[in-house]
Each structure stands twice: as C-alpha cells, then as structure tokens.
N, C-alpha and C. Protein backbone atom coordinates (compact mmCIF):
# COMPACT_ATOMS: atom_id res chain seq x y z
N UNK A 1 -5.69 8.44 6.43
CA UNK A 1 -6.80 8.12 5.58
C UNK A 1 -6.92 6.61 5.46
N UNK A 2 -8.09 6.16 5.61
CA UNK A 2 -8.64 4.61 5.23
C UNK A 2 -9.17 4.50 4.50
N UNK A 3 -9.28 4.65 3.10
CA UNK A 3 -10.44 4.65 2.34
C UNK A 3 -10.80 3.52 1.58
N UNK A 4 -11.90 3.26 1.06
CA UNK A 4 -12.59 2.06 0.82
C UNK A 4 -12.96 2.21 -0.86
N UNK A 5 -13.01 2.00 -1.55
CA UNK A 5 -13.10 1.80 -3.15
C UNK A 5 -14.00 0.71 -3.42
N UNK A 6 -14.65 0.98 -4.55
CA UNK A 6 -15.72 0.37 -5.06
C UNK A 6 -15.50 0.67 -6.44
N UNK A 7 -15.56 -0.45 -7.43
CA UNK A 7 -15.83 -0.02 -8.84
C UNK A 7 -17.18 -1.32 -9.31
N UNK A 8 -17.80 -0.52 -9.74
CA UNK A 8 -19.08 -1.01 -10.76
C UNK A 8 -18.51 -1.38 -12.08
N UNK A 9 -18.47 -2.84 -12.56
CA UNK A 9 -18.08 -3.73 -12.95
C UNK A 9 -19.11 -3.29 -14.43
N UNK A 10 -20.34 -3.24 -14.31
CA UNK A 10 -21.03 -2.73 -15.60
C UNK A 10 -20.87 -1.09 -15.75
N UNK A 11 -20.09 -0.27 -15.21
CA UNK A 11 -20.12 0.71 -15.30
C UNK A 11 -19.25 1.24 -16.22
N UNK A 12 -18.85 1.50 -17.15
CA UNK A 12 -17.64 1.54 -18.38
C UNK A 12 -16.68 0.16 -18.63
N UNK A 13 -15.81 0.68 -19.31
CA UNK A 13 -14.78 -0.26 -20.06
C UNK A 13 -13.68 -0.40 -18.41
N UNK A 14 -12.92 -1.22 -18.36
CA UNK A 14 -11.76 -0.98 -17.73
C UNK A 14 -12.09 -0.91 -16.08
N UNK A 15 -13.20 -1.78 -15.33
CA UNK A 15 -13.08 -1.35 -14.16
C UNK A 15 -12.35 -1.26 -13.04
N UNK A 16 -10.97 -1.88 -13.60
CA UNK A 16 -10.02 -2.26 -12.82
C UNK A 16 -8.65 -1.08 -12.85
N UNK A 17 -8.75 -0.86 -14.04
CA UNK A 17 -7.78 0.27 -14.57
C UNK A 17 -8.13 1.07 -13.46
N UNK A 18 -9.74 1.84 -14.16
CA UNK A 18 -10.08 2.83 -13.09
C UNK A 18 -9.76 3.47 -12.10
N UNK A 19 -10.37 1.99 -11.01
CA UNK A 19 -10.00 1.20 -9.38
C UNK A 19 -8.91 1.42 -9.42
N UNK A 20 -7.83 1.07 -9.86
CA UNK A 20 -6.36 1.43 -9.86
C UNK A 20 -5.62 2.41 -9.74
N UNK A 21 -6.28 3.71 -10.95
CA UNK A 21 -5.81 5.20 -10.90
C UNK A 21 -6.56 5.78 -9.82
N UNK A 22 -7.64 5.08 -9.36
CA UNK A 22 -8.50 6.24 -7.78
C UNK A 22 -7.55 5.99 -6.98
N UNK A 23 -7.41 5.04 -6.57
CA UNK A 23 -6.44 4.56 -5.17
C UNK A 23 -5.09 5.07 -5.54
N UNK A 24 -4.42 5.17 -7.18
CA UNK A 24 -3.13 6.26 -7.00
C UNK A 24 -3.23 7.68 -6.44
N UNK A 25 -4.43 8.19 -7.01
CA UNK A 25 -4.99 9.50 -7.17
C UNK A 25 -4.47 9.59 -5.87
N UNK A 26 -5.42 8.71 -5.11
CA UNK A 26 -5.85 9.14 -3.33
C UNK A 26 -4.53 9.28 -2.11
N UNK A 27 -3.88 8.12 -3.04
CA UNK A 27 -2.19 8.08 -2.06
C UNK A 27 -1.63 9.10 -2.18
N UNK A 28 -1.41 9.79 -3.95
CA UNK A 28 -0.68 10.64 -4.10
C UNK A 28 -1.21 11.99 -3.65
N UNK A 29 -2.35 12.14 -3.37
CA UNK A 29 -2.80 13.48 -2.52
C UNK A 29 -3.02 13.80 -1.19
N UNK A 30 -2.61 12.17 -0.51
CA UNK A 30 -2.72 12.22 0.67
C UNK A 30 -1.16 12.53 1.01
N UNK A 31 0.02 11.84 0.25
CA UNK A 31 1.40 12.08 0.57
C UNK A 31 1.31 13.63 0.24
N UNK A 32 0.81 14.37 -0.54
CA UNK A 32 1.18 15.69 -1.17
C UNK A 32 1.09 16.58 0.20
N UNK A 33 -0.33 16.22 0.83
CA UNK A 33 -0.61 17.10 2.06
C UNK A 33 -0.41 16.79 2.77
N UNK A 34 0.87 15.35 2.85
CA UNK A 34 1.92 15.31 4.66
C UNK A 34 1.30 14.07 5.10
N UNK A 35 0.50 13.63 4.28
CA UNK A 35 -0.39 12.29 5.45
C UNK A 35 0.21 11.17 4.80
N UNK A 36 -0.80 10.14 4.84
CA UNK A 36 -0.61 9.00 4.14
C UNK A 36 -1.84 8.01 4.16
N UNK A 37 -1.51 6.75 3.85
CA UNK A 37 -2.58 5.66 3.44
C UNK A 37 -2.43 4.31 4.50
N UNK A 38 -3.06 4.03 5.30
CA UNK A 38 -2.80 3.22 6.09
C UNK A 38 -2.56 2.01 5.67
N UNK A 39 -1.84 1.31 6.37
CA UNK A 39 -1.44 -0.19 6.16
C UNK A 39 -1.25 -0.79 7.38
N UNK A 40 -2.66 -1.32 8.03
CA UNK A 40 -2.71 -1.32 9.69
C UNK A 40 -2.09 -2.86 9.27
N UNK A 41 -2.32 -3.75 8.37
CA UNK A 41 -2.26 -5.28 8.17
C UNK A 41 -0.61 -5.77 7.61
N UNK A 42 0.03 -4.46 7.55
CA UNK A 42 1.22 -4.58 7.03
C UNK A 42 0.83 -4.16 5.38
N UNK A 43 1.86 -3.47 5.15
CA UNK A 43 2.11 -3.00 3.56
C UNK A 43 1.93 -4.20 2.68
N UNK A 44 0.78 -4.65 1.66
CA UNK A 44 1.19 -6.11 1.28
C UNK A 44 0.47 -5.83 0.18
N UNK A 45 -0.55 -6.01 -0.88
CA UNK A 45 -0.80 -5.88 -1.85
C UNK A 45 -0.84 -4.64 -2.94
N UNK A 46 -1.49 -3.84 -2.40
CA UNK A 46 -1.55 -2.34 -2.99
C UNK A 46 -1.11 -1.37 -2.73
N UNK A 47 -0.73 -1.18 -1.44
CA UNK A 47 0.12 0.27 -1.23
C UNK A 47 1.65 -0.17 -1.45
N UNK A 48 2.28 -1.21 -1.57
CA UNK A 48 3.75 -1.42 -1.60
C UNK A 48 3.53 -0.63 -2.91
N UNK A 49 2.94 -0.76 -3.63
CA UNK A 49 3.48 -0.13 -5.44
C UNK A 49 4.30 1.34 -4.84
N UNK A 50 3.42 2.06 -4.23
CA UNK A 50 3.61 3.07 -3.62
C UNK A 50 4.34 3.37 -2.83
N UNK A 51 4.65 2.51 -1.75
CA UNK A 51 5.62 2.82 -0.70
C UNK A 51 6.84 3.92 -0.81
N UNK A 52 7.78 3.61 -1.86
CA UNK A 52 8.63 4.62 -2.24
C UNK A 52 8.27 5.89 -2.65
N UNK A 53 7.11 6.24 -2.64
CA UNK A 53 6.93 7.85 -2.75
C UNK A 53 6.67 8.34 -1.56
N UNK A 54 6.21 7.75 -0.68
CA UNK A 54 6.45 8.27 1.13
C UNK A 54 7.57 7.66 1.63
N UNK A 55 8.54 6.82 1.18
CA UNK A 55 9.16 6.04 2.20
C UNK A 55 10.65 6.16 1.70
N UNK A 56 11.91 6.00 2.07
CA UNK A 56 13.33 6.19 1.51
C UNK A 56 13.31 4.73 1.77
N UNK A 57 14.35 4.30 0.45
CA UNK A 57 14.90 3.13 0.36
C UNK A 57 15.74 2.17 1.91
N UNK A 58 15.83 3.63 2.30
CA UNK A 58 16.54 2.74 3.95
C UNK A 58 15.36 2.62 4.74
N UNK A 59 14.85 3.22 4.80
CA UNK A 59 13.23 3.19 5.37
C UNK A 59 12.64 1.96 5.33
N UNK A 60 12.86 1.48 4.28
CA UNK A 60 12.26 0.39 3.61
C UNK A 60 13.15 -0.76 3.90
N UNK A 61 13.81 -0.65 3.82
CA UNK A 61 15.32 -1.55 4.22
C UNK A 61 15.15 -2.03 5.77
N UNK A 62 14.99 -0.85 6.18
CA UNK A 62 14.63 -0.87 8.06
C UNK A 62 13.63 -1.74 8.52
N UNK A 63 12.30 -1.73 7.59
CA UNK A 63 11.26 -1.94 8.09
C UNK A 63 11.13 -3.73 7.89
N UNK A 64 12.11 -4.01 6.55
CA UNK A 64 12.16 -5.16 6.46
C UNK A 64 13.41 -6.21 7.24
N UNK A 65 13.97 -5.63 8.28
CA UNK A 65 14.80 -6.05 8.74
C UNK A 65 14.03 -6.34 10.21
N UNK A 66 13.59 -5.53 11.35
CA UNK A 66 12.76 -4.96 11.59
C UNK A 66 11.31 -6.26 11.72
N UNK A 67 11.11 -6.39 10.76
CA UNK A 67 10.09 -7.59 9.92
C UNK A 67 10.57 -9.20 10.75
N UNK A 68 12.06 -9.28 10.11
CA UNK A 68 12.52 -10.58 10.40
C UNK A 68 13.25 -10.70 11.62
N UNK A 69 13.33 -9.67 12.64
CA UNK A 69 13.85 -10.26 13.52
C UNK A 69 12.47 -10.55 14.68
N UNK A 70 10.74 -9.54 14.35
CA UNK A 70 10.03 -10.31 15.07
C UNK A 70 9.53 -11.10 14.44
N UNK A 71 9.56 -11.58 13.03
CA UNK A 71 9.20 -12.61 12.66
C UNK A 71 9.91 -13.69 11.59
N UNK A 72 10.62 -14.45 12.03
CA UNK A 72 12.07 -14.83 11.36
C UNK A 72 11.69 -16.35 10.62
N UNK A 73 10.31 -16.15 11.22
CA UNK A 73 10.02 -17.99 10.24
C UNK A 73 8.57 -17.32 9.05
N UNK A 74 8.32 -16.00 9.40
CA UNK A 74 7.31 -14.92 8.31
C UNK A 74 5.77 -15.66 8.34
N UNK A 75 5.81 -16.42 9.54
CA UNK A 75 4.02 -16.61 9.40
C UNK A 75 3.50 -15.43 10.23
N UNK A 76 4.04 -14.71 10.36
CA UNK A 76 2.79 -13.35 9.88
C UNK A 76 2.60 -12.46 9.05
N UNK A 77 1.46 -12.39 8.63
CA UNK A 77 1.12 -11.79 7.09
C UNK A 77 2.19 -12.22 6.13
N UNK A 78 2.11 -13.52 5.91
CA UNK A 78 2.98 -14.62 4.86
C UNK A 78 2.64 -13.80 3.59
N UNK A 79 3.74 -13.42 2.78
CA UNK A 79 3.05 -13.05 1.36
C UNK A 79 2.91 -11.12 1.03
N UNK A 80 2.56 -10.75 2.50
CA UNK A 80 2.82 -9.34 2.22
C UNK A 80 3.83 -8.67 2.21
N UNK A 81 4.37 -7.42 1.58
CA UNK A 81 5.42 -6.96 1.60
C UNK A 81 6.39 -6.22 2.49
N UNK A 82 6.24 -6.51 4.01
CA UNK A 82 6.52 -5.88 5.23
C UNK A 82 5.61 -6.14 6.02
C-alpha cells in the first residue's frame, strides 16, 4: 500500500491529530492483513513510529547495520531512520 493523506485544515479541531490516527489506522490494517506500508525513500519520518509492529528488534538492528556499511559517511537520506 502507498497511500496519500490529506487533511483539511478548516475542517474540524485537530487536523493533525486526525492525519495522524488515519495513517495509524491504515498501517495497522495493512500489518493485520500480512502487508505493509511502503518506505521506498527509506523508513524516516512517519512510518519509523511504527516500524516495530511489523518489524523485530533484530530486524531493525539488521537493517541499521546493513545502512552503514553501504553508507558509512550517511549522506543518504541524512536524517531518516534507516
């Protein structure tokens, strides 16, 4: 799944909250039914919150190891989380 989010800024209180619980909603029903949420740019702002509900701590461990040996000075995707 790729999905794209939009929140209307005059549209209630909280448009950020909102924006926030859709995109949990969407991860957590995409992990429920076996899939997941893409992170073609590397895991870096919004799905890391998440990562650990699809991913095991070594998983994660792996991917950041993994990370630094093709990129050991991190100018790619500087700042994201894998």
């Amino acid at each position: 799944m790729h999905p794209t989010f939009f929140v209307d800024s005059s549209d209630g209180p909280n448009p950020l909250d909102r924006l926030h619980r859709a995109v949990q909603q969407s991860v957590r029903i995409a992990i429920e039914m076996g899939g997941t949420i893409t992170g073609e740019h590397g895991v870096g702002l919004i799905k890391k919150d998440w990562l650990p509900w699809e991913q095991s701590d070594q998983v994660i461990e792996l991917q950041h190891k993994i990370k630094g040996l093709l990129d050991p000075t991190n100018i790619l995707n500087p700042g994201k989380a894998i």
